[in-house]
N, C-alpha and C. Protein backbone atom coordinates (compact mmCIF):
# COMPACT_ATOMS: atom_id res chain seq x y z
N UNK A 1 -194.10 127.32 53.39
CA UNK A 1 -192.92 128.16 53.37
C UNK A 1 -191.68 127.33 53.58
N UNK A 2 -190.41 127.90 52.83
CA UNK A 2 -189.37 127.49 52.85
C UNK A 2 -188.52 128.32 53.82
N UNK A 3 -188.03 127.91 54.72
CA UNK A 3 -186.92 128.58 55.83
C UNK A 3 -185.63 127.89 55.91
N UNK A 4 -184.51 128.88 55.73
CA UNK A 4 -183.19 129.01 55.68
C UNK A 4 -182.47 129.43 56.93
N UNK A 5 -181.27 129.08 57.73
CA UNK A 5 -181.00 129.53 58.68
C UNK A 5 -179.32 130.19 58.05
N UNK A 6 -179.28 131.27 58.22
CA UNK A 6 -177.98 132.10 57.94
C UNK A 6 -176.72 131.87 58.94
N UNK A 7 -176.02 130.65 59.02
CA UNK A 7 -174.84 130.58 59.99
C UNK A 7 -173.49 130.67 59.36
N UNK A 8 -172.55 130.46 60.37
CA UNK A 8 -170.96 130.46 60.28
C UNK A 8 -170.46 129.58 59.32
N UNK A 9 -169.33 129.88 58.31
CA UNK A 9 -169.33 129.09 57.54
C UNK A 9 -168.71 127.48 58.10
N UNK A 10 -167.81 127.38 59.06
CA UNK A 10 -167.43 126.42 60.08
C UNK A 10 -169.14 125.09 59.78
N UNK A 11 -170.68 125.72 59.76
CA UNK A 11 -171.14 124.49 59.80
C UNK A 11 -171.54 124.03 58.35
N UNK A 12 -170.93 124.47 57.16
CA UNK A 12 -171.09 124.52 55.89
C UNK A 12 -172.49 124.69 55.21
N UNK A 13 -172.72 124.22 54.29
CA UNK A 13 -173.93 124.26 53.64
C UNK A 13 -174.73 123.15 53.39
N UNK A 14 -175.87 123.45 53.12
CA UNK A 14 -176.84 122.25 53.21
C UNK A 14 -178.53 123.09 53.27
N UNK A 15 -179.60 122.36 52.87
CA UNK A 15 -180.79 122.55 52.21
C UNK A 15 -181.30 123.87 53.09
N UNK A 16 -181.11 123.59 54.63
CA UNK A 16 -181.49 124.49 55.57
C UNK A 16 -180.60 125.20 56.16
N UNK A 17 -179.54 125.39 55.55
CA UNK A 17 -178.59 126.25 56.11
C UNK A 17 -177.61 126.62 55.06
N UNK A 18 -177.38 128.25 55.11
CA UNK A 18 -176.50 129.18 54.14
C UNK A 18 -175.40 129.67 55.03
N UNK A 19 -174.03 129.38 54.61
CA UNK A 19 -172.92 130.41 54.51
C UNK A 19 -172.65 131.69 54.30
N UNK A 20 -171.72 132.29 54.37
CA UNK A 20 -171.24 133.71 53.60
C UNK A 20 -170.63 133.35 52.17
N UNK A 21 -170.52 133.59 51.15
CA UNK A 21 -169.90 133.63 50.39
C UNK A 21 -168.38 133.86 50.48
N UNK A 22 -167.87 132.78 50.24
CA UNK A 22 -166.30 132.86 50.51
C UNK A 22 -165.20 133.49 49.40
N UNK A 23 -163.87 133.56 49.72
CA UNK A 23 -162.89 133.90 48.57
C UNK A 23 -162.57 135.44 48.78
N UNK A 24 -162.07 135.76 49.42
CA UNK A 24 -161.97 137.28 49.78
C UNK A 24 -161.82 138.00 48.45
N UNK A 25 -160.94 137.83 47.29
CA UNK A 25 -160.57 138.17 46.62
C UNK A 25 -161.24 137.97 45.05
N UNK A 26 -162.25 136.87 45.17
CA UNK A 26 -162.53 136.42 43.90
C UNK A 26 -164.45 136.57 44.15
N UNK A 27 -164.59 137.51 45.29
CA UNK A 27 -166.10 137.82 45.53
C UNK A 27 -166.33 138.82 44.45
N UNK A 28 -167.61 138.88 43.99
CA UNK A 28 -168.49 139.80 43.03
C UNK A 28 -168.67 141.15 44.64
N UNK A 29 -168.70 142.06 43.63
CA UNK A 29 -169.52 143.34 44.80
C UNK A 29 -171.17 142.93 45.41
N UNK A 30 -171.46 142.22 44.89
CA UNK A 30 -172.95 141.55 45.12
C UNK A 30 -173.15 140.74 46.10
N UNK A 31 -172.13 139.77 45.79
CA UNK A 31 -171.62 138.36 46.86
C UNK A 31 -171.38 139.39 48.23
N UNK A 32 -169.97 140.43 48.36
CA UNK A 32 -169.66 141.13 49.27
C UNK A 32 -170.92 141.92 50.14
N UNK A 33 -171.85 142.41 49.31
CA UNK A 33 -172.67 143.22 49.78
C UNK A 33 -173.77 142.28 50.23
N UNK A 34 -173.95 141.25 49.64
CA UNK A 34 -174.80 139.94 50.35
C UNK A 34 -173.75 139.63 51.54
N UNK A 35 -172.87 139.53 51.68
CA UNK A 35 -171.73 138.91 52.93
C UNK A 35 -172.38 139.94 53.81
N UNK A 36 -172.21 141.30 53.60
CA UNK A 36 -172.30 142.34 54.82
C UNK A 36 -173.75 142.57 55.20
N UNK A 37 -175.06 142.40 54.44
CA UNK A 37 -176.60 142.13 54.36
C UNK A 37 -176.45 141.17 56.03
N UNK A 38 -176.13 140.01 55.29
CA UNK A 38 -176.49 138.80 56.12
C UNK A 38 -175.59 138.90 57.46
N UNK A 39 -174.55 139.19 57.28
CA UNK A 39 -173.28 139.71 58.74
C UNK A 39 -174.04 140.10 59.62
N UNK A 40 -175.14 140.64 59.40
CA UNK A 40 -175.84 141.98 60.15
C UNK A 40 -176.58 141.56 60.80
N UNK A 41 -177.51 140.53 60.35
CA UNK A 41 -178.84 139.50 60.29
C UNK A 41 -178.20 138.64 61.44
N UNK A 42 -177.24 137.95 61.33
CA UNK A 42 -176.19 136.81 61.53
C UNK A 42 -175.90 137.50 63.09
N UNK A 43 -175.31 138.34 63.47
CA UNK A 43 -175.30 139.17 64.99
C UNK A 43 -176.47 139.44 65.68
N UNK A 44 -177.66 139.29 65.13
CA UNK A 44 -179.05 139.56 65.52
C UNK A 44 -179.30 138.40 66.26
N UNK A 45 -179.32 137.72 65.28
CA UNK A 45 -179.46 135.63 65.78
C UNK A 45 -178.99 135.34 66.64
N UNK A 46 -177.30 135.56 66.66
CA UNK A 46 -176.78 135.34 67.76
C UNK A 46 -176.85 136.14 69.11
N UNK A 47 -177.69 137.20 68.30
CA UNK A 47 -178.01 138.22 70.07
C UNK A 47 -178.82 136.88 70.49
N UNK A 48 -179.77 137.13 70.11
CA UNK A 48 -180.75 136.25 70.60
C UNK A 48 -180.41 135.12 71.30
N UNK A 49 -179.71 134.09 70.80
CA UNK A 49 -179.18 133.31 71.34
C UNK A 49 -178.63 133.49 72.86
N UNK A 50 -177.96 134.71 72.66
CA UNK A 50 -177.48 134.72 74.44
C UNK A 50 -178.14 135.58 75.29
N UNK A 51 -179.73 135.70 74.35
CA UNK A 51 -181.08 136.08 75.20
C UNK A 51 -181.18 134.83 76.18
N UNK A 52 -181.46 133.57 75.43
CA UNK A 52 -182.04 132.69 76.13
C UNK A 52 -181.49 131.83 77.09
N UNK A 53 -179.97 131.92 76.15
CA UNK A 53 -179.18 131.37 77.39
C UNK A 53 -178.95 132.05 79.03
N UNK A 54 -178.85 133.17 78.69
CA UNK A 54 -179.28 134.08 79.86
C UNK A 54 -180.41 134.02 80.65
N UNK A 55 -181.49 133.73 79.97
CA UNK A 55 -182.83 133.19 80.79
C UNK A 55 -182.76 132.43 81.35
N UNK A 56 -181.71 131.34 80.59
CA UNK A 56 -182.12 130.04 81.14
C UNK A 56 -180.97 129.13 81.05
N UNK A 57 -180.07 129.65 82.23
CA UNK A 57 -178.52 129.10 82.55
C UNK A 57 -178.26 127.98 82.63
N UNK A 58 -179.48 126.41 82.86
CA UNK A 58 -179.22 125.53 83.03
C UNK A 58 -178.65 124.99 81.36
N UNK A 59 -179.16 125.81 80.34
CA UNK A 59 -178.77 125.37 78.87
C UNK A 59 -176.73 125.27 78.87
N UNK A 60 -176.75 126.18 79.37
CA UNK A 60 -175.01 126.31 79.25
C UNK A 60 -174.29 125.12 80.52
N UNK A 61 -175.21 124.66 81.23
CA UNK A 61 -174.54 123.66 82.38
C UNK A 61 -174.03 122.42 81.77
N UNK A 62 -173.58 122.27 80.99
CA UNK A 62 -173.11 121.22 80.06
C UNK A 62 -172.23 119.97 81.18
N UNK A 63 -172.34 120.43 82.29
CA UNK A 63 -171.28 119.44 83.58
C UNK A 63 -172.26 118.78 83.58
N UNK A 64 -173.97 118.80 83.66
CA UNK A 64 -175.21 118.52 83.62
C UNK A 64 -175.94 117.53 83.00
N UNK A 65 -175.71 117.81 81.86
CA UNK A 65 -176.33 117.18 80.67
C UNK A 65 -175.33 115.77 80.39
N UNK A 66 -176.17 114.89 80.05
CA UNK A 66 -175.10 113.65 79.57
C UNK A 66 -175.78 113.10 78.04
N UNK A 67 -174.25 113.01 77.67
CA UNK A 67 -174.79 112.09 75.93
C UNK A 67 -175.04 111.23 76.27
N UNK A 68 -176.47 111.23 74.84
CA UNK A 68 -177.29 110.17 75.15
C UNK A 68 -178.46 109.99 75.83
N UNK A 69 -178.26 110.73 76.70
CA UNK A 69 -179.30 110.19 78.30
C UNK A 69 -179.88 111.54 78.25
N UNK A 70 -179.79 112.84 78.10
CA UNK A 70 -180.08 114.25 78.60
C UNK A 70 -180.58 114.51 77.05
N UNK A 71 -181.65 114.71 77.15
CA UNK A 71 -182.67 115.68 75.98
C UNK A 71 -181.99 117.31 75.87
N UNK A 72 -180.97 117.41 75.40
CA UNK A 72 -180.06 118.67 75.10
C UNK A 72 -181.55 119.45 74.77
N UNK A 73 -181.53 118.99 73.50
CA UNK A 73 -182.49 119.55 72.53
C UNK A 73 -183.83 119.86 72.51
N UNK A 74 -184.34 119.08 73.48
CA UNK A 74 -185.53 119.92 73.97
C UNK A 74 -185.81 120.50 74.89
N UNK A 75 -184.72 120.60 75.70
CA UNK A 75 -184.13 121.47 76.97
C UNK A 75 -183.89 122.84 76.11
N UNK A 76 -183.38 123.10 74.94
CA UNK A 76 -183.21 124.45 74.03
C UNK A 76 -184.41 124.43 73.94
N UNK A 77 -185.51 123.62 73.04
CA UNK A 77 -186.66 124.02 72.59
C UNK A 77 -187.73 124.60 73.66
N UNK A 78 -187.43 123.90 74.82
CA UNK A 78 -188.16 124.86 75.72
C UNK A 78 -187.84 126.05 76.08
N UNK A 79 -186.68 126.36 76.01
CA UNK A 79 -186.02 127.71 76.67
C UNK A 79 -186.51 128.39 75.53
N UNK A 80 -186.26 128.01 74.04
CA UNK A 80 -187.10 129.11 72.98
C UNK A 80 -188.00 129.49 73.34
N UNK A 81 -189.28 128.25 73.73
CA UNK A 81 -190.39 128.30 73.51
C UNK A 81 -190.85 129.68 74.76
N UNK A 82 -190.00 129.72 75.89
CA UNK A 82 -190.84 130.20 77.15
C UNK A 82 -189.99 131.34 76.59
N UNK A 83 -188.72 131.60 75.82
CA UNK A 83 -187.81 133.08 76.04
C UNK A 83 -188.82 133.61 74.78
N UNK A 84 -189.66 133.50 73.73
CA UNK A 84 -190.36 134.12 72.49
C UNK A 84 -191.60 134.27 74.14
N UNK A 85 -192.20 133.42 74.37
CA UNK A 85 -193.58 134.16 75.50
C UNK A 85 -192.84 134.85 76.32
N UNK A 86 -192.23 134.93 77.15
CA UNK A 86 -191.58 136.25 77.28
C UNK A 86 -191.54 137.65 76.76
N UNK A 87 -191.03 137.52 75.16
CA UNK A 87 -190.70 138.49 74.67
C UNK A 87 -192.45 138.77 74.20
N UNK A 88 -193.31 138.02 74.30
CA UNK A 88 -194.79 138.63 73.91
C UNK A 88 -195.09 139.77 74.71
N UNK A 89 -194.77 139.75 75.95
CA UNK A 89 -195.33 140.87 76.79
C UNK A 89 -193.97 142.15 76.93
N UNK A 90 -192.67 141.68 77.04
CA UNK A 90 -191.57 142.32 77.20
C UNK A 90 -190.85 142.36 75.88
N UNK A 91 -191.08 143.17 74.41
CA UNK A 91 -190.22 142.86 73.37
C UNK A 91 -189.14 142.93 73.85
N UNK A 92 -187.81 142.32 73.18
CA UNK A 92 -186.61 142.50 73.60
C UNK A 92 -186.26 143.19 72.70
N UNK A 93 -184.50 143.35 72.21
CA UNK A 93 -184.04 144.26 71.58
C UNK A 93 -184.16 143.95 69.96
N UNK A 94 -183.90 142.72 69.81
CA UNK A 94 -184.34 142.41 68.41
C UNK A 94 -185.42 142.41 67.95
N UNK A 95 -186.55 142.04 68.62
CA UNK A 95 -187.86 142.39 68.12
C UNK A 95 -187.97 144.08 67.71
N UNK A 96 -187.40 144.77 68.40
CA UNK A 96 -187.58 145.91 68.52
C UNK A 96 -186.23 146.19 67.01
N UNK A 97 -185.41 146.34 67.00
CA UNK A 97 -184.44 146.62 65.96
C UNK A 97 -185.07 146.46 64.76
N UNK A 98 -185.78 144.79 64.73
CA UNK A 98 -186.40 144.74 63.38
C UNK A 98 -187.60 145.83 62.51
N UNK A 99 -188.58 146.06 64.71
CA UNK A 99 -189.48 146.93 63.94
C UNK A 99 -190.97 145.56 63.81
N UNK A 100 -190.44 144.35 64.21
CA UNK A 100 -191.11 143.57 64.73
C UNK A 100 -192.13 143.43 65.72
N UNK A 101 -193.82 143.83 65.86
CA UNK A 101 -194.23 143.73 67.40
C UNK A 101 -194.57 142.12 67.23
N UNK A 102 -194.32 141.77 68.65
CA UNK A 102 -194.61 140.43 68.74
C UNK A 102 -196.05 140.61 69.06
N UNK A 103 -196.78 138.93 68.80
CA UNK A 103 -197.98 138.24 68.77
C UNK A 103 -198.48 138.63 70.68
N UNK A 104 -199.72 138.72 70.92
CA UNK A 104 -199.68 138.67 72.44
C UNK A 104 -199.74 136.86 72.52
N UNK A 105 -199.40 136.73 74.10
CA UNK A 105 -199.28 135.21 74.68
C UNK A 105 -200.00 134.28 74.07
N UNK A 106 -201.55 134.62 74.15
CA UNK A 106 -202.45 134.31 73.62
C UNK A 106 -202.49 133.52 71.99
N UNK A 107 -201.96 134.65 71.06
CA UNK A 107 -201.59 134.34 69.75
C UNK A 107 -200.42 133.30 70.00
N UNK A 108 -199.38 133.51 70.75
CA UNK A 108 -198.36 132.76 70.29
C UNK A 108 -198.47 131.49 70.55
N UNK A 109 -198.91 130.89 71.83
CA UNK A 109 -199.29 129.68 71.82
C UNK A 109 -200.72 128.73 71.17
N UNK A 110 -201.41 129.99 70.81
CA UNK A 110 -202.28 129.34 70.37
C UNK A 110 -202.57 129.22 68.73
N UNK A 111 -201.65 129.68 68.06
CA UNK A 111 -202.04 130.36 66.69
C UNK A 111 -202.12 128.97 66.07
């Protein structure tokens, strides 16, 4: 499988990551109605996002972390990893919006 991540146009485009369609004025009704599709999608993500940061406050301690020296990034990947087992036993709101049931614990780490 091929996976795409739907962000702000601020981080532009590239193989794994899509924009909105820009040009207010020179958009197709298609482009627009793809803009407002993905808008939607795009607030979901970012719920999520301040799921985990909320779990897991040391992510936002940025006084903390030093370039270079501080594994930012797998300091996020863990907070994913434990805020999705979490949501195995407790769906949160997006799982639930989608209509999504999550995997039990079991499945998720072990699949």
């Amino acid at each position: 499988r091929y996976y795409q991540i739907f962000g702000d146009p601020a981080y532009g485009v590239s193989p794994v990551l899509l924009s909105p369609f820009s040009g207010a004025g020179d958009r197709t009704e298609e482009e627009k109605e793809w803009n407002n599709v993905m808008g939607s999608v795009q607030v979901s993500v970012e719920n999520v996002f301040a799921i985990i940061l909320a779990n897991w406050p040391f992510l936002q301690a940025f006084w903390k972390h030093w370039v270079y020296t501080s594994p930012v990034g797998r300091y996020y990947y863990v907070g994913v990893l434990l805020t999705n087992a979490i949501g195995c036993s407790r769906p949160n709101q997006t799982s639930q919006h989608f209509q999504c049931s999550p995997p039990s614990v079991q499945e998720y780490f072990y699949r």
